[in-house]
Protein backbone atom coordinates (compact mmCIF):
# COMPACT_ATOMS: atom_id res chain seq x y z
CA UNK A 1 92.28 104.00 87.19
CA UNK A 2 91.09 101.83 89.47
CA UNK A 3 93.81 100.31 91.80
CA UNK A 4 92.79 96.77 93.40
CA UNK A 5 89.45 96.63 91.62
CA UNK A 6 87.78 93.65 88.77
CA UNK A 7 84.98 94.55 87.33
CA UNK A 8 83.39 91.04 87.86
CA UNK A 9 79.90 90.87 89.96
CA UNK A 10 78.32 88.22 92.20
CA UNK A 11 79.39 85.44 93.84
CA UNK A 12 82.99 84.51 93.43
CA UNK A 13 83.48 81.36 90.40
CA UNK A 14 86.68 79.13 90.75
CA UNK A 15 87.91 81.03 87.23
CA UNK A 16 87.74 84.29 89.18
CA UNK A 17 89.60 83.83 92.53
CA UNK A 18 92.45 82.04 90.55
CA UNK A 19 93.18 84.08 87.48
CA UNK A 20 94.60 87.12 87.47
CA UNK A 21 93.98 90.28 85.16
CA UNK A 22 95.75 90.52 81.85
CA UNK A 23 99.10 92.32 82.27
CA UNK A 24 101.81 94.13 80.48
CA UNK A 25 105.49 93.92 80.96
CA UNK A 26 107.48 97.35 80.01
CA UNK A 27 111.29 96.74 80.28
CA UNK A 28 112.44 100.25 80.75
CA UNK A 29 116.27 99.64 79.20
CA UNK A 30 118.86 102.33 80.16
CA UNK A 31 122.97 101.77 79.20
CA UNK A 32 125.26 100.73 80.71
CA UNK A 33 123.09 99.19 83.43
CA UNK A 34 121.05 96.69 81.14
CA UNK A 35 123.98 94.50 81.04
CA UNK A 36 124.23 93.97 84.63
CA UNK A 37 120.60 93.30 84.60
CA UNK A 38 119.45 91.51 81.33
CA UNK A 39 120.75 87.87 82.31
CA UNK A 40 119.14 87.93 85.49
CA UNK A 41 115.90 89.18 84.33
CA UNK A 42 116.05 86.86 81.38
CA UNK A 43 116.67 83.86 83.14
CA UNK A 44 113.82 84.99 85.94
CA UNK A 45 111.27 85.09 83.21
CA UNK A 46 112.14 82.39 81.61
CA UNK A 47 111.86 80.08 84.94
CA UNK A 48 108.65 82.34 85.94
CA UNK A 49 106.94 81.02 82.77
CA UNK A 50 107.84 77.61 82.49
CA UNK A 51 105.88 77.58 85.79
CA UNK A 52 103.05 79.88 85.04
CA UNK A 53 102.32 78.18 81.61
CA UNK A 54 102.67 74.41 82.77
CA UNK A 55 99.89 74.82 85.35
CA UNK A 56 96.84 72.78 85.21
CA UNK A 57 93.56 73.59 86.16
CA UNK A 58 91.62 76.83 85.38
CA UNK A 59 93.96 79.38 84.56
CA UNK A 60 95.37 81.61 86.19
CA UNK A 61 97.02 84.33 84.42
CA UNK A 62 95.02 85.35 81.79
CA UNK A 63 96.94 87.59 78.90
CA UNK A 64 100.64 88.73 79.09
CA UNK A 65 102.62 91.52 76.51
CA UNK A 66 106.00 92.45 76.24
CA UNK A 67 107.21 96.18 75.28
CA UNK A 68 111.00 97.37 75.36
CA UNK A 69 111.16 101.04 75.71
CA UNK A 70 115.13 102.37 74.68
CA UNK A 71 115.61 104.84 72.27
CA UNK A 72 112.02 104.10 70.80
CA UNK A 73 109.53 101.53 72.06
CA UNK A 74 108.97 97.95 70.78
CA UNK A 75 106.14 95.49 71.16
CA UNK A 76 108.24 92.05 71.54
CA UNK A 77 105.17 90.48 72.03
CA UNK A 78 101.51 91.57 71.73
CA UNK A 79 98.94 90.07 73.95
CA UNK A 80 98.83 86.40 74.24
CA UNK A 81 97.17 83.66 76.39
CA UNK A 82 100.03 82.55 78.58
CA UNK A 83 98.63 78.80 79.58
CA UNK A 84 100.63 76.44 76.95
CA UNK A 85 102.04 79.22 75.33
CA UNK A 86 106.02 78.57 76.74
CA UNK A 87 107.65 77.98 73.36
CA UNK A 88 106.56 81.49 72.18
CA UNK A 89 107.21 83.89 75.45
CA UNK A 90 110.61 81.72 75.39
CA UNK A 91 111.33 83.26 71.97
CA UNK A 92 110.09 87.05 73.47
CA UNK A 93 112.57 85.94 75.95
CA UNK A 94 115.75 85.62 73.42
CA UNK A 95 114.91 88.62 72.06
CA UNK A 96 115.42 90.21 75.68
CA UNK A 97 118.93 88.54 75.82
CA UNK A 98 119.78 89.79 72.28
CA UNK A 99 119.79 93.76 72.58
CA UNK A 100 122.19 95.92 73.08
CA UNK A 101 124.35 95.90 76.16
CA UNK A 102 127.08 98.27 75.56
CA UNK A 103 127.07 101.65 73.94
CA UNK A 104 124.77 104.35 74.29
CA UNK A 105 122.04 106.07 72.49
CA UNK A 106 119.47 109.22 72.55
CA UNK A 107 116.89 108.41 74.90
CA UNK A 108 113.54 109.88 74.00
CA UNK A 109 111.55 111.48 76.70
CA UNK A 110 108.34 110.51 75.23
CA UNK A 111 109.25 106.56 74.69
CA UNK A 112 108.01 105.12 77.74
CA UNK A 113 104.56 107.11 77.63
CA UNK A 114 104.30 106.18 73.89
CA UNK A 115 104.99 102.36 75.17
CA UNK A 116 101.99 102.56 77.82
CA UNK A 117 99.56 104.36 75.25
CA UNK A 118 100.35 101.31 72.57
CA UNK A 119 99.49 98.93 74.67
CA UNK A 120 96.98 100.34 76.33
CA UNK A 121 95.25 100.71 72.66
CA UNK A 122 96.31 97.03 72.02
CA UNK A 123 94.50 96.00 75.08
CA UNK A 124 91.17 97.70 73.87
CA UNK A 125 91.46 96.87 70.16
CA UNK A 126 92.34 93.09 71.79
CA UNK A 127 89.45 93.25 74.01
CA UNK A 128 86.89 94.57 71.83
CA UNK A 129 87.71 91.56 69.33
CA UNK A 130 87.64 88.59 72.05
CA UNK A 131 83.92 90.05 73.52
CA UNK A 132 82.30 89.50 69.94
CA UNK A 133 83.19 85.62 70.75
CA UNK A 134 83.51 85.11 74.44
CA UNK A 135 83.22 87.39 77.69
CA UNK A 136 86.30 88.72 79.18
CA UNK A 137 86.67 87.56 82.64
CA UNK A 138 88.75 91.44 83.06
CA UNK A 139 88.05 94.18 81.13
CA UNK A 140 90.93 96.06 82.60
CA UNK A 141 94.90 96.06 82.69
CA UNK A 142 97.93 95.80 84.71
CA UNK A 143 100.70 97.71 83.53
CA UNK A 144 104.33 97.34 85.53
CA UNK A 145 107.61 99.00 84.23
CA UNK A 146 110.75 97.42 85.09
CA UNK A 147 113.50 100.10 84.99
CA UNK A 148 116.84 100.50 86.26
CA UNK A 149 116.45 103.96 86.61
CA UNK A 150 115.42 105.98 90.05
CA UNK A 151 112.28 104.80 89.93
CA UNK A 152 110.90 108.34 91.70
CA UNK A 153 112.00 110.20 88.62
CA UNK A 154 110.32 107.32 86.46
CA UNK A 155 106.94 107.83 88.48
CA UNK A 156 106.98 111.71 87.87
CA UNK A 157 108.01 111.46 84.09
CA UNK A 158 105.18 109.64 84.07
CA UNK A 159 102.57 111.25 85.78
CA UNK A 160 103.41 114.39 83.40
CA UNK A 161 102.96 112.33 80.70
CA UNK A 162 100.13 110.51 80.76
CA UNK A 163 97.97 113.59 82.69
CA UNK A 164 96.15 113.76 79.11
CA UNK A 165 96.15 109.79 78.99
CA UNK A 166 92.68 108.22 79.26
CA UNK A 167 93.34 105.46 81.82
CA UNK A 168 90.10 103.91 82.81
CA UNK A 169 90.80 100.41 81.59
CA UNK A 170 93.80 100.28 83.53
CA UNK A 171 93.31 98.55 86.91
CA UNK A 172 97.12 99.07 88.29
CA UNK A 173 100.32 101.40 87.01
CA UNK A 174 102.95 100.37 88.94
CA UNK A 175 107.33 101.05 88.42
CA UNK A 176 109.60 98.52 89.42
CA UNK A 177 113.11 99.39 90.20
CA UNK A 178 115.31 97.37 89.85
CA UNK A 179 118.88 97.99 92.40
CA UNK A 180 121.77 96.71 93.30
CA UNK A 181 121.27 97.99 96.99
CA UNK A 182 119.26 96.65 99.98
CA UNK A 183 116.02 95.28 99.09
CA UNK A 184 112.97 97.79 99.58
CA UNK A 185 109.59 97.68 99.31
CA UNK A 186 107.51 101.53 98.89
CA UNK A 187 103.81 100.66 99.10
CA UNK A 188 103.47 104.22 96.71
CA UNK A 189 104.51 106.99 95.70
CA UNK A 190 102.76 110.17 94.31
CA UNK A 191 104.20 113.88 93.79
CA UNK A 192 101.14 114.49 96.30
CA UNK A 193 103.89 113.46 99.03
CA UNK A 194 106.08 116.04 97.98
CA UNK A 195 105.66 119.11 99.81
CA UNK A 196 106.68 121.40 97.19
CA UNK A 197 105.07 119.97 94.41
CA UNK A 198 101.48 122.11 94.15
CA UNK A 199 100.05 119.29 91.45
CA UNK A 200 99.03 117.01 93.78
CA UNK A 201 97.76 113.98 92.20
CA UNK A 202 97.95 114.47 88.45
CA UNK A 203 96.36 111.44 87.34
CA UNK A 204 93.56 110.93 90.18
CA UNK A 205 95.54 108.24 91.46
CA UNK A 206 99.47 106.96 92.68
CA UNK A 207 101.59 105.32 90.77
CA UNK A 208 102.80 102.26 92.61
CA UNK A 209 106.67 102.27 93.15
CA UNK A 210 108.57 99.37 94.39
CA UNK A 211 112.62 98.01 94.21
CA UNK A 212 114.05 94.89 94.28
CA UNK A 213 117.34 93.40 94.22
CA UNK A 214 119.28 92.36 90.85
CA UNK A 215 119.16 89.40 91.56
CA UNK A 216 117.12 86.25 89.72
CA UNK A 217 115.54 84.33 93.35
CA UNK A 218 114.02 88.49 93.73
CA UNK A 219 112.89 88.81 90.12
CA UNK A 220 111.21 85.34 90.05
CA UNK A 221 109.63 86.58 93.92
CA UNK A 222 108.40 89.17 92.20
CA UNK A 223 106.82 87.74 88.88
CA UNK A 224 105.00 84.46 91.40
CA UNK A 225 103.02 87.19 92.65
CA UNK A 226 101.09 87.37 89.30
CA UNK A 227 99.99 84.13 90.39
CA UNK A 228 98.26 84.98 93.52
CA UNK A 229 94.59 85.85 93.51
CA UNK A 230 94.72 89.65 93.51
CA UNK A 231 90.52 90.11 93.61
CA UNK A 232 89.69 93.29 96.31
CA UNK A 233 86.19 92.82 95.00
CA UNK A 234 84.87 90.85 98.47
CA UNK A 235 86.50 89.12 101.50
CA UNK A 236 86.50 85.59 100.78
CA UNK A 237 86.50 83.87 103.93
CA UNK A 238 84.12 84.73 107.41
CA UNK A 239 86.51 83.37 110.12
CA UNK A 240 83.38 82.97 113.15
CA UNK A 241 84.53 83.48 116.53
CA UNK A 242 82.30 82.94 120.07
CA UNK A 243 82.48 85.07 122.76
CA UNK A 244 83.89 82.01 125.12
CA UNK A 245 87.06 82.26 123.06
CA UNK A 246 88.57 85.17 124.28
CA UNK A 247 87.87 86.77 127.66
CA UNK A 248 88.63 90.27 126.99
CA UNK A 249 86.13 90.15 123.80
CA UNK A 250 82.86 91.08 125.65
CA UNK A 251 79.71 89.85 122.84
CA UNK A 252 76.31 88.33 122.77
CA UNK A 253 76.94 84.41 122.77
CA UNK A 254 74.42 84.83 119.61
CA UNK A 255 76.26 87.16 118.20
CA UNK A 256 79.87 85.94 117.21
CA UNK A 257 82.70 87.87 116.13
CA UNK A 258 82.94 87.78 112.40
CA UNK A 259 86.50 88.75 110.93
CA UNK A 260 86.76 88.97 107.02
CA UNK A 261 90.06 87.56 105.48
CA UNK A 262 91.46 87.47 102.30
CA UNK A 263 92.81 83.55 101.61
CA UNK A 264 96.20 83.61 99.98
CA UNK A 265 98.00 79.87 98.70
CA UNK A 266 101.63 79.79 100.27
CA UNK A 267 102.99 76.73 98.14
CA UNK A 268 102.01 75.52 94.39
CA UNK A 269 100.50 72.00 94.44
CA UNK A 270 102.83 69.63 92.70
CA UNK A 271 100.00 67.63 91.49
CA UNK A 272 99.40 70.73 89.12
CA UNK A 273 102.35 70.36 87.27
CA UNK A 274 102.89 67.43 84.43
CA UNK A 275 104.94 65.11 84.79
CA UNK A 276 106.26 65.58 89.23
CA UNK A 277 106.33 62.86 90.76
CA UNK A 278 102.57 64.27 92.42
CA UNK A 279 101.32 64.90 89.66
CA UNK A 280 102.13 62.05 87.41
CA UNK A 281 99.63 60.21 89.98
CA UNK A 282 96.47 62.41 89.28
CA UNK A 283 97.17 63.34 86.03
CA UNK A 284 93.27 63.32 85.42
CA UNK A 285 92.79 65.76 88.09
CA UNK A 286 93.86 69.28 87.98
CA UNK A 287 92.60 69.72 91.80
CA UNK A 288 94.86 66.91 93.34
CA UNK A 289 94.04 64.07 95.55
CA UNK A 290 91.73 66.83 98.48
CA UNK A 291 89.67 69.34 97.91
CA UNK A 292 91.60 72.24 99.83
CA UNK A 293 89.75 75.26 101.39
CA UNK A 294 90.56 77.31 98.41
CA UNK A 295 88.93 75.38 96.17
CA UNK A 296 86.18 75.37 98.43
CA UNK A 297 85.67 79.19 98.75
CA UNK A 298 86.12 79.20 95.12
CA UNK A 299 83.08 77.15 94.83
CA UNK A 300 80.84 78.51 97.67
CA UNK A 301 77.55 79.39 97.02
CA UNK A 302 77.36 82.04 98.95
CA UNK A 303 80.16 85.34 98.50
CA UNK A 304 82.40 84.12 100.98
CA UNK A 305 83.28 81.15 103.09
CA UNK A 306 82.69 80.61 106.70
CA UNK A 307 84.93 78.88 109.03
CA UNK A 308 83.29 78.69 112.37
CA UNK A 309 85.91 78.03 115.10
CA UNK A 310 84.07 75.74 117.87
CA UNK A 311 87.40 75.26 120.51
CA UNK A 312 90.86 75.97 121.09
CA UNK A 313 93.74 73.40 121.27
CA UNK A 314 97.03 73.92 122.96
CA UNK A 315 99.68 74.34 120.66
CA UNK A 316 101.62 71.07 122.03
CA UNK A 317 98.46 69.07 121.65
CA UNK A 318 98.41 68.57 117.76
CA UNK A 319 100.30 65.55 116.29
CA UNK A 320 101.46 66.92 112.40
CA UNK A 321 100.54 63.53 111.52
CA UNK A 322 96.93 64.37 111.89
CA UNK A 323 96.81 67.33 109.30
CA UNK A 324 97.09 66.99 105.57
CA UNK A 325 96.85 68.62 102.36
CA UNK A 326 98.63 71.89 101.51
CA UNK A 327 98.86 75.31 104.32
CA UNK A 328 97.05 78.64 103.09
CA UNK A 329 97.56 81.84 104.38
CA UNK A 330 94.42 84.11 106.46
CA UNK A 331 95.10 87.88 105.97
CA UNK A 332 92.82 90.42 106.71
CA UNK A 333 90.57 91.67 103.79
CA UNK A 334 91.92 94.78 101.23
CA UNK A 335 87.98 94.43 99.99
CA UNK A 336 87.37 98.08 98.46
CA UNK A 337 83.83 97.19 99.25
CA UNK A 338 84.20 98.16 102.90
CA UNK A 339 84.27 101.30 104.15
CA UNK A 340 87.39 102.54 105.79
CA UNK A 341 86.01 102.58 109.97
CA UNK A 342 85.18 98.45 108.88
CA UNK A 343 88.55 97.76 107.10
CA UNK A 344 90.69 99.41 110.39
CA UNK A 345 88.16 97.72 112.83
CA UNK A 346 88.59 94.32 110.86
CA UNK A 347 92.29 94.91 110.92
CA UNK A 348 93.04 95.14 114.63
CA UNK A 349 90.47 92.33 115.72
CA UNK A 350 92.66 90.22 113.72
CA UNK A 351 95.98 91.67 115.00
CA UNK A 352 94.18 91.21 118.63
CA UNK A 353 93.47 87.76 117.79
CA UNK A 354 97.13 86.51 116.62
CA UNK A 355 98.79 88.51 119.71
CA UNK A 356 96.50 86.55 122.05
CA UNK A 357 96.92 83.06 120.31
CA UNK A 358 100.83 83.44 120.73
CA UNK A 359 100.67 84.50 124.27
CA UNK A 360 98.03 81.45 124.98
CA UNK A 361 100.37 79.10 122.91
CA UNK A 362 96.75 78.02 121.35
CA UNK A 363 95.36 76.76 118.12
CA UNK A 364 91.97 77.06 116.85
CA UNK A 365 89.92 74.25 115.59
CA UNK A 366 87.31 75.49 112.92
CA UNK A 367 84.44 73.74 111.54
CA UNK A 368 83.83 74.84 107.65
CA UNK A 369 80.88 74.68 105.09
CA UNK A 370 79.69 71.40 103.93
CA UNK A 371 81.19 69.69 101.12
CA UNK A 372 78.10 69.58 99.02
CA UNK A 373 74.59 70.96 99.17
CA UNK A 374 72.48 69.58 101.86
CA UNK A 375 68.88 66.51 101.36
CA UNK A 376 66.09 66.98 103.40
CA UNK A 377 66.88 63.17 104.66
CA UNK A 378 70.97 63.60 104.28
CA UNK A 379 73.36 65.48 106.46
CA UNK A 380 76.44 67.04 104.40
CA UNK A 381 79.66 65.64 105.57
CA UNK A 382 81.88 69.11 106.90
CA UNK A 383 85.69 70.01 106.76
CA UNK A 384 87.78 70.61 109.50
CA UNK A 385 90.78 73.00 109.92
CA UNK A 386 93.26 73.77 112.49
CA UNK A 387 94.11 77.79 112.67
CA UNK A 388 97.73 78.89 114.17
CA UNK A 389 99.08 81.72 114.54
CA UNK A 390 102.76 83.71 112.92
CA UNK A 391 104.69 86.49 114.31
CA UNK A 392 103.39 87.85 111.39
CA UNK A 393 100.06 89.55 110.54
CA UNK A 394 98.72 86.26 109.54
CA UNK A 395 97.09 82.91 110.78
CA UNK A 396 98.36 79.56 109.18
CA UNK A 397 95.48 77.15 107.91
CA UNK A 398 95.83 73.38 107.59
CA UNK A 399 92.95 70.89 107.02
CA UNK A 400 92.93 67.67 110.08
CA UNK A 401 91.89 64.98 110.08
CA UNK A 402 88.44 63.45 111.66
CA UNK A 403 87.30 60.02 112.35
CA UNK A 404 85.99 58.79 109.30
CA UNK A 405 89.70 59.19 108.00
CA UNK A 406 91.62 57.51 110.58
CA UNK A 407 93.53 54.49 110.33
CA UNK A 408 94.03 52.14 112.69
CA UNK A 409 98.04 52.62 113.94
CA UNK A 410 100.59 50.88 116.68
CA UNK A 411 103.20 53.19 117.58
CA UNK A 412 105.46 51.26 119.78
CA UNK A 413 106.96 53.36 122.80
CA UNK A 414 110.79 54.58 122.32
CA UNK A 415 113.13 52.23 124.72
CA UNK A 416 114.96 54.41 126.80
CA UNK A 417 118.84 53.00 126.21
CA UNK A 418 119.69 52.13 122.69
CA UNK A 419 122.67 49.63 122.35
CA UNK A 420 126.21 51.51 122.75
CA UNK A 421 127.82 50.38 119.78
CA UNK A 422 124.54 51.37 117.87
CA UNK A 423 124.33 54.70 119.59
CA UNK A 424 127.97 55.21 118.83
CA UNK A 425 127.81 54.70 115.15
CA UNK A 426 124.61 56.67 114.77
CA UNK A 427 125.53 59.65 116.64
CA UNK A 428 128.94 59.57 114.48
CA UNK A 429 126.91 60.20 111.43
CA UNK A 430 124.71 62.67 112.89
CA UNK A 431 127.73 65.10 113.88
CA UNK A 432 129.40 64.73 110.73
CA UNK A 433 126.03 66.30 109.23
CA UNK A 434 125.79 69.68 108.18
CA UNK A 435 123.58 71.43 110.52
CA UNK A 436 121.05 75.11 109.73
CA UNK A 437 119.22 76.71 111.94
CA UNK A 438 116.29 76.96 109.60
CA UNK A 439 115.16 75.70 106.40
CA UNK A 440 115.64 78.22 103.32
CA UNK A 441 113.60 76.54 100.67
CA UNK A 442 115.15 79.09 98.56
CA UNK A 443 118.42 77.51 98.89
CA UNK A 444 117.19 74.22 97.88
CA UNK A 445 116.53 73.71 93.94
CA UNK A 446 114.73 70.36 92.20
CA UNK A 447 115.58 71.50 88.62
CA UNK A 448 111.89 72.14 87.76
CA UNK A 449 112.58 74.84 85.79
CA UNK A 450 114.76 73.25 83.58
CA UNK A 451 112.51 69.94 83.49
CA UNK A 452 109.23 72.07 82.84
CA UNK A 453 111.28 73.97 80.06
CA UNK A 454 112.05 70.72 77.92
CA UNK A 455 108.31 69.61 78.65
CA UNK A 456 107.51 72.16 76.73
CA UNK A 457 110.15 74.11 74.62
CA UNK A 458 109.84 73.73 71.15
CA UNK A 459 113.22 72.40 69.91
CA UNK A 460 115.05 75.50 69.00
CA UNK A 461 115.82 75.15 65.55
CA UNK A 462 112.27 75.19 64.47
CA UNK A 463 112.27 78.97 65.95
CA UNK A 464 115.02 80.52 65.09
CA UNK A 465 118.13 78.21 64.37
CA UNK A 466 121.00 80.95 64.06
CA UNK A 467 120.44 82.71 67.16
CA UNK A 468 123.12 81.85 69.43
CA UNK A 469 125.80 82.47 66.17
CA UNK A 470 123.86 85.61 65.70
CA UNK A 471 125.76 89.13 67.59
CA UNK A 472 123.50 91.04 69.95
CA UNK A 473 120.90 93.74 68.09
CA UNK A 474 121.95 96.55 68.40
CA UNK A 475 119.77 99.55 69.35
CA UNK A 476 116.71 100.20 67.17
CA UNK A 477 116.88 97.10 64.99
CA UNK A 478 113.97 95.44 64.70
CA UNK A 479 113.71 92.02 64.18
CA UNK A 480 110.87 90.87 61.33
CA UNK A 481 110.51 87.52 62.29
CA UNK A 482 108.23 87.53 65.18
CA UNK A 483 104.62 88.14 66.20
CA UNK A 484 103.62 91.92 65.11
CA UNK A 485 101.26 94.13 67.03
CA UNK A 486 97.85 93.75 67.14
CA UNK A 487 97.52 97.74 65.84
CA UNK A 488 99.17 100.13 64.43
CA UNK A 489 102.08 101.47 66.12
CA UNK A 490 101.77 105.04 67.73
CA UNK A 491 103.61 107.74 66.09
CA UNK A 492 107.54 108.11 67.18
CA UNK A 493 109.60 111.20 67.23
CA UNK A 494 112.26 109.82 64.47
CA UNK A 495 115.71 110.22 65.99
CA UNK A 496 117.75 113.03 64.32
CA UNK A 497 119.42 111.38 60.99
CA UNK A 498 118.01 108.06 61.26
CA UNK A 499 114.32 107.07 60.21
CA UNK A 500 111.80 105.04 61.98
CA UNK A 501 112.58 101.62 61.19
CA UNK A 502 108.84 100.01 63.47
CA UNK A 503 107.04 98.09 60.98
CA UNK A 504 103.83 98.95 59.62
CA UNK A 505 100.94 96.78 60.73
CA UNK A 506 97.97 96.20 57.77
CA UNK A 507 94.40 95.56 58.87
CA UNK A 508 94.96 91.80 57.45
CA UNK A 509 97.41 91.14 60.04
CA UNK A 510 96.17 92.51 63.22
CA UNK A 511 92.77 90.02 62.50
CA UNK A 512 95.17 87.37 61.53
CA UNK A 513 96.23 87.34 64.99
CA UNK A 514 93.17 86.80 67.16
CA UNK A 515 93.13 83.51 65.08
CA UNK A 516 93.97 79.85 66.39
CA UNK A 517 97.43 80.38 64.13
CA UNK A 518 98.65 83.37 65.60
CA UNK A 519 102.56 83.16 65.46
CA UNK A 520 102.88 85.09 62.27
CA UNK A 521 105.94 84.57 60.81
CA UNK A 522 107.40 87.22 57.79
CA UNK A 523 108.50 85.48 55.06
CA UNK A 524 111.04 87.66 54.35
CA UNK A 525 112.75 87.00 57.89
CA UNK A 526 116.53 85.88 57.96
C-alpha cells in the first residue's frame, strides 16, 4: 500500500485537487451493539450523501461501495459513481436499516478479510473495464471499516489476514471504531508498537485506527472528510515571505522564505448546491459569483500557487466589510514528495510564523498569481488576500478587496445619546435575548438535508413499495432485488447446517453493469 499517495503526474488539474479516490465502506456488524448504532449511522449516510451527490461542479468523490460483513459478507452495493446517484445509495441505505438488530449468530473469523479481498477484486475487475473507455483519474482504493468492535483487535485480525493479500492498489486501510465513550482520535496503529509482538509490520505498512462517538453530528464529521482534497502528491500553495517581515528570520532580501502549505476549504459554497437560495442565483455556474484561491491553485499553470505577502496589517486595522468570498484553511504540506529534514523544517517555520503573528496581533496582506496569462502590451489584473492567524496550527485566508472594487459609501458617525424611551425599549429586547458565548454552527440546522433529499429521492414506491410493512432481515438473508456484484463472489466457509445463500453472479451481468442502465433489477424479486 501506499498511504497518502495518487498516482496522478504533473501539474495539478481542477478534477484532481477536488475529487477524491474511489472508496469502500465495510460496516463491520457485531450483536447486540448494531442496534444502538444502525439509526445513527443510517441517518449520517443518508444526510452525508444527499450532500455529496447534489454538488455541482467537477466531482468530487469519485466511486463509492457498500459491504456488510456479519456472519458472512455482503456487497449492498458494488461500485458506483456517487454524483446524481442519491436515489440508489438511499436504497443501499434501507437495506442498512433493515438487518438484524437483535439475536445473535456465528461470526466467521475469515468474513471481514473475505469482504476486503471482494472488493478489492471488484475494484480491479471495475477498473480494468472503465480504462478500455476513459482514464481513471485513481487507479487505487480507500478501504475504511466501521466496526463496533475494539478496533485494536480489528487491526490485528486483520493484519494476520491479509499478510498473503496483494494490496498494491490500495492507497489507505483504515478501522473506524465506533464508541460510546469520549471521542478519540489514534493517528495509527500497528502491532510494530507492541513490544511483545516480534512481527513487526506484517503488511509493510499500519493500518489506520481511529474512534468516534455514536453519535450522527460525529458520523456525518467523519464521512465530510471524503470531501476534502486528500492529494499528498505536491504542496499546493508557496506562501512567500521577505526577510523585513520578521526580525528574528535572518535571509537574503533576494532570497524569501518560501513555506509550502497544503490549502484545505473550511465551508461548502452554497452556490454549489441546487436550488439554496445562493445557488438558485448562479445556477449556470458551478464556481459561484468569485473565483476563490482554490479554484485558482486548481488552475495554476505551474505545480503550486504562490502567494507573496508584501506587508503586515494590525489585526484592528481590517474592516470585515472589505473581505469577501468564502475562508480556506493554510496547513503545512503532508507532500510525500519531500524528504523528511524539509517536511520538519517546513513544519516549524510555519508554527514560528503563527506564534509570532498572535503575539504581534498582525495580519498579512499577500499578493497572488494573476488571474489570467499575461500580453506583451497587457498587465494581468492580481488577487489579493488577507492571512490571519488561529491558536491552531493553521493560518485563515480571505480574499479583500482593492480599488477597482470599491463602492462609493457614507457611513454616518454613531450619535453619542440615543433617545431614553428608545434606549429603554431596545435594551428591553436585547436582555430578554438568549445569549452564547460562541457560535456552534453545529447546533444550528437549515433542513438541507431533508430539502436536498426530496430534490432528489426517487419517490419510494418506484423502489421498493413494501419496505416499511416489511420486518427487519434477519441474518444471512439476502435480498434479490438490488444491484449484484460486479464479480463473482469469493468463496465462504458455509456455516455449519445452513448453506450459502450469496447469489451467483454470470458473466452477462457483471458487463451489464458498467452500462448507462446499471440498476439491475431480478425479476423474480418480491
Amino acid at each position: 500500500m501506499h498511504p497518502g499517495r495518487t498516482t496522478g503526474k504533473g501539474p495539478s488539474t481542477h478534477t484532481q485537487i477536488d475529487q477524491q479516490p474511489p472508496r469502500l465502506l465495510i460496516v463491520h456488524i457485531a450483536l447486540p451493539s448494531w442496534g444502538d448504532i444502525c439509526a445513527n449511522l443510517c441517518e449520517a449516510l443518508q444526510n452525508f450523501f444527499s450532500l455529496a451527490c447534489s454538488l455541482m461542479g467537477p466531482s468530487r468523490m469519485s466511486l463509492f461501495s457498500l459491504y456488510m460483513v456479519q456472519d458472512q459478507h455482503e456487497c449492498i452495493l458494488p461500485f458506483v459513481q456517487v454524483k446524481g446517484n442519491f436515489p440508489r445509495l438511499q436504497t443501499c441505505i434501507s437495506e442498512l436499516r433493515m438487518l438484524q438488530r437483535e439475536g445473535c449468530f456465528r461470526s466467521q473469523g475469515a468474513s471481514l478479510r473475505l469482504a476486503v479481498e471482494d472488493g478489492l477484486q471488484q475494484f480491479k475487475q471495475y477498473s480494468t473495464h472503465v480504462t478500455t473507455r476513459a482514464a481513471l483519474t485513481y487507479t487505487s482504493l480507500e478501504i475504511t471499516i466501521l466496526t463496533s468492535q475494539p478496533g485494536k483487535e480489528v487491526v490485528k485480525q486483520l493484519e494476520e489476514g491479509l499478510k498473503d493479500t496483494d494490496l498494491a492498489r490500495v492507497r489507505r486501510l483504515q478501522v473506524v471504531e465506533v464508541t460510546k465513550g469520549i471521542l478519540e482520535h489514534v493517528d495509527s496503529v500497528s502491532p510494530v508498537e507492541d513490544p511483545s509482538n516480534d512481527e513487526s509490520s506484517i503488511l509493510g505498512t499500519d493500518i489506520d485506527l481511529q474512534t468516534i462517538d455514536n453519535d450522527i453530528v460525529s458520523m456525518e464529521i467523519f464521512f465530510k472528510a471524503w470531501l476534502h482534497n486528500g492529494g499528498t502528491d505536491q504542496e499546493q500553495i508557496h506562501l512567500l515571505l521577505s526577510s523585513q517581515c520578521f526580525s528574528n528570520i535572518s535571509r537574503p532580501r533576494d532570497n524569501p522564505m518560501c513555506l509550502k502549505c497544503d490549502l484545505q476549504e473550511r465551508l461548502l459554497s452554497p452556490s454549489l448546491l441546487p436550488g439554496t437560495a445562493d445557488g438558485s442565483l448562479r445556477m449556470d455556474d458551478p464556481k459561484g459569483d468569485f473565483i476563490t484561491l482554490y479554484q485558482m491553485a486548481s488552475q495554476s499553470s505551474a505545480s503550486h500557487y504562490e502567494l507573496q505577502v508584501i506587508k503586515a496589517l494590525k489585526s484592528s486595522g481590517l474592516c470585515e466589510s472589505l473581505t469577501y468570498g468564502l475562508p480556506f484553511i493554510l496547513r503545512p504540506t503532508s507532500c510525500w514528495q519531500l524528504d523528511w529534514d524539509e517536511l520538519e523544517t517546513n513544519q516549524q517555520h510555519f508554527h514560528a510564523l503563527c506564534h509570532s503573528l498572535l503575539k504581534r496581533e498582525w495580519l498579512l496582506l499577500a499578493k497572488g498569481e494573476p488571474l489570467g496569462p499575461g500580453h506583451s502590451q497587457r498587465i494581468p489584473a492580481s488577487t489579493f488576500y488577507v492571512i490571519m492567524p488561529s491558536r491552531s496550527l493553521t493560518l485563515l485566508v480571505k480574499a479583500v478587496a482593492t480599488r477597482e472594487l470599491m463602492l462609493p459609501s457614507t457611513f454616518p458617525l454613531l450619535p453619542e445619546d440615543p433617545r431614553d424611551d428608545s434606549l429603554k425599549n431596545v435594551e428591553s429586547m436585547l436582555d430578554s435575548l438568549e445569549l452564547e458565548p460562541t457560535y456552534n454552527p453545529l447546533q444550528v440546522q437549515s433542513h438541507l438535508y431533508s430539502h436536498l433529499s426530496n430534490i432528489y429521492a426517487k419517490p419510494q414506491g418506484r423502489l421498493h413499495p413494501h419496505w416499511e410493512s416489511r420486518a427487519p432481515r434477519k441474518t444471512g438473508q439476502l435480498q434479490t432485488n438490488r444491484a449484484r456484484a460486479t464479480v463473482a463472489p469469493l468463496p465462504i466457509t458455509p456455516v455449519p447446517g445452513r448453506a450459502s445463500k450469496m447469489p451467483a453472479v454470470s458473466k452477462s451481468s457483471s458487463d451489464a453493469f458498467f452500462l448507462p442502465s446499471e440498476w439491475e433489477e431480478d425479476p423474480s424479486g418480491p
